[in-house]
PDB file of N, CA and C in Angstrom:
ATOM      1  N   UNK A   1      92.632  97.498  96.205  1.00  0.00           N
ATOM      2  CA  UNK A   1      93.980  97.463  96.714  1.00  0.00           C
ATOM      3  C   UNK A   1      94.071  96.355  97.753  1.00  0.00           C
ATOM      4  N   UNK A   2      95.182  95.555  97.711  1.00  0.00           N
ATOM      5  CA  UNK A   2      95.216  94.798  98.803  1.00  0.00           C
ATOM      6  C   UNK A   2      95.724  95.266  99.764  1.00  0.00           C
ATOM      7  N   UNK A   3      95.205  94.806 101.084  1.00  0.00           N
ATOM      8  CA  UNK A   3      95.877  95.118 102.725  1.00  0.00           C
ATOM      9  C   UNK A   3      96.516  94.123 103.367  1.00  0.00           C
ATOM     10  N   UNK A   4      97.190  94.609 103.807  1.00  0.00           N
ATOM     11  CA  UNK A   4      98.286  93.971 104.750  1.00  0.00           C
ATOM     12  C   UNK A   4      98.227  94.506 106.090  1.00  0.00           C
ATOM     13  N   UNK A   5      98.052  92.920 106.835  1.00  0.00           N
ATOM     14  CA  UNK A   5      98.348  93.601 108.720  1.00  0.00           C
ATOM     15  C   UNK A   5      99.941  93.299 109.164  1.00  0.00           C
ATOM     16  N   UNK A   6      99.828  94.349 110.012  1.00  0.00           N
ATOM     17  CA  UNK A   6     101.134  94.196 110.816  1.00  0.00           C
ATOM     18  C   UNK A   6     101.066  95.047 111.820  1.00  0.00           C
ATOM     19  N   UNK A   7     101.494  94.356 112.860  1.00  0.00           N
ATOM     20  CA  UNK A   7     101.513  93.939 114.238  1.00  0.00           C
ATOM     21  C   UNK A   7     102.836  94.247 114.781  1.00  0.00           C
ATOM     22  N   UNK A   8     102.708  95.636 115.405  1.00  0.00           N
ATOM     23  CA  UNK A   8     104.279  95.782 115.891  1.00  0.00           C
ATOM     24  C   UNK A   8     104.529  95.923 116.969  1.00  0.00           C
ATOM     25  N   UNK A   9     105.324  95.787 117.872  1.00  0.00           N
ATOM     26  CA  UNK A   9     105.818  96.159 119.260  1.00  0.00           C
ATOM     27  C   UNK A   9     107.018  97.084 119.157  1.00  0.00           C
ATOM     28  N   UNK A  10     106.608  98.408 119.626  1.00  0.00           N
ATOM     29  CA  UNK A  10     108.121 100.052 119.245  1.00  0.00           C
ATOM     30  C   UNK A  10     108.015  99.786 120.512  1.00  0.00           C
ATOM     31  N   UNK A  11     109.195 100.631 120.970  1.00  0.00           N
ATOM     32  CA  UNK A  11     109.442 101.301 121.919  1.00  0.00           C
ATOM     33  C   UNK A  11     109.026 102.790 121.524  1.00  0.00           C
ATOM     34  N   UNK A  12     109.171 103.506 122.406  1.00  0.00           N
ATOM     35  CA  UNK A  12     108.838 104.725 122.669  1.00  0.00           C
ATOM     36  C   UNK A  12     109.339 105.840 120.908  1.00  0.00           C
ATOM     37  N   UNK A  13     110.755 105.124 121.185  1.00  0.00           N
ATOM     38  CA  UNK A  13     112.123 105.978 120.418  1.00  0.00           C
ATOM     39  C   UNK A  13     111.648 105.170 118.772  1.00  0.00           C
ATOM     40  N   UNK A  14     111.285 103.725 118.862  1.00  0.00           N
ATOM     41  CA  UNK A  14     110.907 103.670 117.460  1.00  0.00           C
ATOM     42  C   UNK A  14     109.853 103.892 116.900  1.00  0.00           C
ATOM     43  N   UNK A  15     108.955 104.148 117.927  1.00  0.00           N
ATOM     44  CA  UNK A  15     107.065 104.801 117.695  1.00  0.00           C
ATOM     45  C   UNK A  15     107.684 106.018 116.651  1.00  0.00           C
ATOM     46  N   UNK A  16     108.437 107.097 117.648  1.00  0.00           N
ATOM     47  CA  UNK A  16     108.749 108.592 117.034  1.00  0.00           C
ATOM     48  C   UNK A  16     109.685 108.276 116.044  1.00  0.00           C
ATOM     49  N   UNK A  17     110.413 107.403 115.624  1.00  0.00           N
ATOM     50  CA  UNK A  17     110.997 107.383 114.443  1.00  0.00           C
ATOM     51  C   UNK A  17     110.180 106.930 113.178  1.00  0.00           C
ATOM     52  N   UNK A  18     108.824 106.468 113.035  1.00  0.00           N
ATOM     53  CA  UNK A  18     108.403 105.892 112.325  1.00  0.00           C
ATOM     54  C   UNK A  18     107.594 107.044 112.252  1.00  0.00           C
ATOM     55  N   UNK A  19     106.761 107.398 112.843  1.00  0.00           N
ATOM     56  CA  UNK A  19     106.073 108.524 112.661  1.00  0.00           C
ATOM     57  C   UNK A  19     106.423 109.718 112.125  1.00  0.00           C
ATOM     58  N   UNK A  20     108.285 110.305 112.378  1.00  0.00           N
ATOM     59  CA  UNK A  20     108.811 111.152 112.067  1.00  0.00           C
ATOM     60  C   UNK A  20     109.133 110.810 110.492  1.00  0.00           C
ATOM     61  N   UNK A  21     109.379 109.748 110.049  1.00  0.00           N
ATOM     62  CA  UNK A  21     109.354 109.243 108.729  1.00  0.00           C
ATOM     63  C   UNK A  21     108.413 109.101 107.711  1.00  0.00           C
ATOM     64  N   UNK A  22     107.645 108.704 108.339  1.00  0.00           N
ATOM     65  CA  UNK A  22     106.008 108.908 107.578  1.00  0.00           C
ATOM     66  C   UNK A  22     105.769 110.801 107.310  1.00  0.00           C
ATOM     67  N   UNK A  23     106.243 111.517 108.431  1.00  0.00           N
ATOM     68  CA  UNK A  23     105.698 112.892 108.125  1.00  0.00           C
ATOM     69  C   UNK A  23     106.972 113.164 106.891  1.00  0.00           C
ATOM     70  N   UNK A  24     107.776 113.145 106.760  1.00  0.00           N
ATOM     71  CA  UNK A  24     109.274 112.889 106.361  1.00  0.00           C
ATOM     72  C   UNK A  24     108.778 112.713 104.542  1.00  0.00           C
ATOM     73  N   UNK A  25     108.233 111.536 104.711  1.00  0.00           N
ATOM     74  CA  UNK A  25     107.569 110.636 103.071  1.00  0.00           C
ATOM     75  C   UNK A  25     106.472 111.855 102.678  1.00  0.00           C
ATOM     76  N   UNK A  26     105.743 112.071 103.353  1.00  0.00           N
ATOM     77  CA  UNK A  26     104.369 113.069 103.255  1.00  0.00           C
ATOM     78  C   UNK A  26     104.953 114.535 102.300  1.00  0.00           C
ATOM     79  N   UNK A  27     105.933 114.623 103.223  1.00  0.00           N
ATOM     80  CA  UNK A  27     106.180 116.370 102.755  1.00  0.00           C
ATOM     81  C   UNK A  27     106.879 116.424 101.562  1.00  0.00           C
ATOM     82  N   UNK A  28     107.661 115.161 101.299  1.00  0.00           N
ATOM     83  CA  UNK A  28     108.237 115.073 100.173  1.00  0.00           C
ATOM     84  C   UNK A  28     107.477 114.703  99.158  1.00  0.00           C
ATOM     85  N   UNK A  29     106.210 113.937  98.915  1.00  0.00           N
ATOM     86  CA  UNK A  29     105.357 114.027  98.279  1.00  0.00           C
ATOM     87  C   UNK A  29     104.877 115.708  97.759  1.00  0.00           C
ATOM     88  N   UNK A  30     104.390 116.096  98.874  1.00  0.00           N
ATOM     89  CA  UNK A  30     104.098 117.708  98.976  1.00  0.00           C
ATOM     90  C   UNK A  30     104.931 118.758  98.043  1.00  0.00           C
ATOM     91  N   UNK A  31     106.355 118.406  98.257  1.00  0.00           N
ATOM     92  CA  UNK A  31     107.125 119.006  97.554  1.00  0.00           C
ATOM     93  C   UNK A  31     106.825 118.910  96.341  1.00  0.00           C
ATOM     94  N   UNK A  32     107.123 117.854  95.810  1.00  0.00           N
ATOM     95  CA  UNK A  32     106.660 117.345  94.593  1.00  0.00           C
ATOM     96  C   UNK A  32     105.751 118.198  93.634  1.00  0.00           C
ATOM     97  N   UNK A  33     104.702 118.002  94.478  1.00  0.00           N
ATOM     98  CA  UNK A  33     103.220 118.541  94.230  1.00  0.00           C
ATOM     99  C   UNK A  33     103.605 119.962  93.606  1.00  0.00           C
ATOM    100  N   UNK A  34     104.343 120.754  94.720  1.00  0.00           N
ATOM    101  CA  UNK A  34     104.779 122.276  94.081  1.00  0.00           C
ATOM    102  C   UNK A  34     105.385 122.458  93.156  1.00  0.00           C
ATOM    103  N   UNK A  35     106.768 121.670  93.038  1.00  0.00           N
ATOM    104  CA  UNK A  35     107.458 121.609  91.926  1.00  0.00           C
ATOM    105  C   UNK A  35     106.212 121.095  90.545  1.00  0.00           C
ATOM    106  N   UNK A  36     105.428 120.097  90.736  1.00  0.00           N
ATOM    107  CA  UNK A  36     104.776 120.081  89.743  1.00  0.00           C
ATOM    108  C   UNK A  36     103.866 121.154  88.849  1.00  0.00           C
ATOM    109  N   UNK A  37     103.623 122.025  90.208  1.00  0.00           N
ATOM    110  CA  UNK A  37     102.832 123.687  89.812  1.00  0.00           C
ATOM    111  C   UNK A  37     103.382 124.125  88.992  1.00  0.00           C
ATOM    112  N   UNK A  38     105.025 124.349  89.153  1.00  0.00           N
ATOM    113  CA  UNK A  38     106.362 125.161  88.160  1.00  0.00           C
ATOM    114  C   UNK A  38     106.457 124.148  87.132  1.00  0.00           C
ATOM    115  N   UNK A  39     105.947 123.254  86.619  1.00  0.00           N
ATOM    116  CA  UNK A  39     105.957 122.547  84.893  1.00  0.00           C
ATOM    117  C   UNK A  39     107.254 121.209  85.178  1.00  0.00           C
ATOM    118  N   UNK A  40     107.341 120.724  86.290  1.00  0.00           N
ATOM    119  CA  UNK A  40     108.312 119.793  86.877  1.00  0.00           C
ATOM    120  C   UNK A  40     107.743 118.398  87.295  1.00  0.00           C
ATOM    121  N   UNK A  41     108.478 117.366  86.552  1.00  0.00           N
ATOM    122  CA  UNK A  41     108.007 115.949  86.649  1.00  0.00           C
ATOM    123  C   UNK A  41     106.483 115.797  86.913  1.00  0.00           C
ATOM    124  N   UNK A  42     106.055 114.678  87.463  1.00  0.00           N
ATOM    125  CA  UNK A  42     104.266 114.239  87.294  1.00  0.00           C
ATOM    126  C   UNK A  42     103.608 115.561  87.415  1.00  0.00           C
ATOM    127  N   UNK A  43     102.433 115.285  87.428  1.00  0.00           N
ATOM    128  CA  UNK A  43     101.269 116.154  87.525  1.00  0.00           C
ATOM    129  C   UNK A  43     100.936 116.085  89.241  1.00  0.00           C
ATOM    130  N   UNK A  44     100.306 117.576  89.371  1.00  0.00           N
ATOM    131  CA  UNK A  44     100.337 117.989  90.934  1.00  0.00           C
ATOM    132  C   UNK A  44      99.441 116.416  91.785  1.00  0.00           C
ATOM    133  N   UNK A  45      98.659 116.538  90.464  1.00  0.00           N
ATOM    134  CA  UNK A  45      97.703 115.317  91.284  1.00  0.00           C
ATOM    135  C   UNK A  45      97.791 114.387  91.698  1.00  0.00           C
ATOM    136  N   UNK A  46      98.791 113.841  90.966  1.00  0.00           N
ATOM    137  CA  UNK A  46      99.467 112.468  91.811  1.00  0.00           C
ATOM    138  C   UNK A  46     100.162 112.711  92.797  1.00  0.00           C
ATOM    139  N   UNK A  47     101.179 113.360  93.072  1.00  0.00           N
ATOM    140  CA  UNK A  47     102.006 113.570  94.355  1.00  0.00           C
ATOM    141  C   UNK A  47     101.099 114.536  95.332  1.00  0.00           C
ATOM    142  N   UNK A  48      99.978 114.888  95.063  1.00  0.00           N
ATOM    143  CA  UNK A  48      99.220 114.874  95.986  1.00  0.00           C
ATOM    144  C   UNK A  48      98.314 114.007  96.506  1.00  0.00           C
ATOM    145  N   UNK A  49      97.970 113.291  95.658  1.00  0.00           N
ATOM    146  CA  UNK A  49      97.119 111.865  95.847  1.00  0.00           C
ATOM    147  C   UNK A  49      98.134 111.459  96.637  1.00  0.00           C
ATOM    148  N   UNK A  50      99.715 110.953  96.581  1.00  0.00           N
ATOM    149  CA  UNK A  50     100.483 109.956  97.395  1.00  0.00           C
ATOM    150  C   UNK A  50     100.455 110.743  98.710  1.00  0.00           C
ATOM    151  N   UNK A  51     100.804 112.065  98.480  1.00  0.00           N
ATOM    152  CA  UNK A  51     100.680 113.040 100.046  1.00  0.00           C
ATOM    153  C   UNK A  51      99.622 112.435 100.860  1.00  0.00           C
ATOM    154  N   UNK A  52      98.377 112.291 100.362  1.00  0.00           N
ATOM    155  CA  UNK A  52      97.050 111.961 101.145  1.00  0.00           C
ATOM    156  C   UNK A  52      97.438 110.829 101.501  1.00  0.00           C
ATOM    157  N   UNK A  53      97.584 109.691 100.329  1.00  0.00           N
ATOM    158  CA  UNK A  53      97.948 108.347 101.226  1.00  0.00           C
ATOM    159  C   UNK A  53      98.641 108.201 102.235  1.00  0.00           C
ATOM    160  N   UNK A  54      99.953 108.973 102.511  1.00  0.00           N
ATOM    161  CA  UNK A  54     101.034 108.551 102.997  1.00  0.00           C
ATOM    162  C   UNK A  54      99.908 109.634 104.726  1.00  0.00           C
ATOM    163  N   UNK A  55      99.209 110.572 104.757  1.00  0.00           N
ATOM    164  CA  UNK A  55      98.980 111.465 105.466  1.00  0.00           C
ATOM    165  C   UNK A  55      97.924 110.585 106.306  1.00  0.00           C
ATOM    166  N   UNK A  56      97.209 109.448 105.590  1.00  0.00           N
ATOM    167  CA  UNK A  56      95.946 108.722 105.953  1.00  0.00           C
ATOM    168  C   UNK A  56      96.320 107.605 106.555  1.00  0.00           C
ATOM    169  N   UNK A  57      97.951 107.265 106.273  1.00  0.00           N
ATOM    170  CA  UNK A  57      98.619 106.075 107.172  1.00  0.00           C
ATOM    171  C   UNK A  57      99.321 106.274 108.365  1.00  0.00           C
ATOM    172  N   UNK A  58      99.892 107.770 108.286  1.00  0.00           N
ATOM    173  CA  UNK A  58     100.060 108.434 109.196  1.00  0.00           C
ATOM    174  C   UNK A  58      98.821 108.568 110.172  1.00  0.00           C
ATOM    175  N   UNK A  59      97.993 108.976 110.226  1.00  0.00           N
ATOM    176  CA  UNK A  59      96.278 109.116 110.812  1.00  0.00           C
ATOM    177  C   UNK A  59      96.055 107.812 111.467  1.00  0.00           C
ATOM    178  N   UNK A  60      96.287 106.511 110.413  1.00  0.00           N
ATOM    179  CA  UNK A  60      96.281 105.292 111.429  1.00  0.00           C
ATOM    180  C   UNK A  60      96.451 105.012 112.258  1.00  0.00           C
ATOM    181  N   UNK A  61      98.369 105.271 111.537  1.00  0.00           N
ATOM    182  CA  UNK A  61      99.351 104.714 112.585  1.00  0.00           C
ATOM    183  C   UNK A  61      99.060 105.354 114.490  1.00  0.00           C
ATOM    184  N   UNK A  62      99.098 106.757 114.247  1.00  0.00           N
ATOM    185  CA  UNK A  62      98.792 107.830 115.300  1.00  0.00           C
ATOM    186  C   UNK A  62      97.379 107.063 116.201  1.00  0.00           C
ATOM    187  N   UNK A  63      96.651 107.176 115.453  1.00  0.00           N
ATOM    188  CA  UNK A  63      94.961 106.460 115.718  1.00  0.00           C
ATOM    189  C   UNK A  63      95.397 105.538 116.348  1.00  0.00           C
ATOM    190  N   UNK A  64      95.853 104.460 115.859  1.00  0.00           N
ATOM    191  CA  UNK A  64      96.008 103.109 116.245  1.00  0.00           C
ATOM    192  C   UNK A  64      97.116 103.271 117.940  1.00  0.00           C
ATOM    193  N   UNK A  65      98.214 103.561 117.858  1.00  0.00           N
ATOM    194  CA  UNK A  65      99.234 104.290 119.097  1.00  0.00           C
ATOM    195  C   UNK A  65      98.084 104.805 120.432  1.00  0.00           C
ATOM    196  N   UNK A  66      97.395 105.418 119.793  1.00  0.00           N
ATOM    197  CA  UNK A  66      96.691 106.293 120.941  1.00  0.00           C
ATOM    198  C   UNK A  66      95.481 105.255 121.867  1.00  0.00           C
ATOM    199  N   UNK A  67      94.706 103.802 121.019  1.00  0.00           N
ATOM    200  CA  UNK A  67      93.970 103.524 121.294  1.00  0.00           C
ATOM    201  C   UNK A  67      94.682 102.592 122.103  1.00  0.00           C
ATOM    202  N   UNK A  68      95.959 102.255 122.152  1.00  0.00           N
ATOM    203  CA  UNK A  68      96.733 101.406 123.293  1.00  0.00           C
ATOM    204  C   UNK A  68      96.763 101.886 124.274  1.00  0.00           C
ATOM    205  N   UNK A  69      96.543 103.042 124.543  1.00  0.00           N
ATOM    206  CA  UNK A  69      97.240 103.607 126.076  1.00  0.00           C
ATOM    207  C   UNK A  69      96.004 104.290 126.813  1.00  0.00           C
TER     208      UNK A  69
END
């Protein structure tokens, strides 16, 4: 997979909006996942695979925030 850096300067209010969005992307993945249990669009495994991704960028992002201060 390729990576990409980026380098941001938030304020406080856009730290928690990005973060609140990322958890936001996550759960809706999640959802997914359940609905997929009940015989509904992809298979559980992928929208749980994206859950993890989106949960492991979240982990960064957080990681990364915390080692500034």
């Amino acid at each position: 997979m390729n990576q990409k850096t980026l380098t941001l300067e938030l304020s406080n209010d856009q730290f928690a909006d990005l973060a609140n969005a990322l958890e936001d992307h996550r759960d809706y993945f999640k959802k997914r996942a359940d609905e997929a249990m009940l015989g509904f669009g992809l298979d559980t495994g992928y929208w749980t695979s994206r859950s993890q991704d989106v949960q492991e960028l979240l982990d960064l992002v957080l990681h990364n925030a915390r080692q500034e201060h």
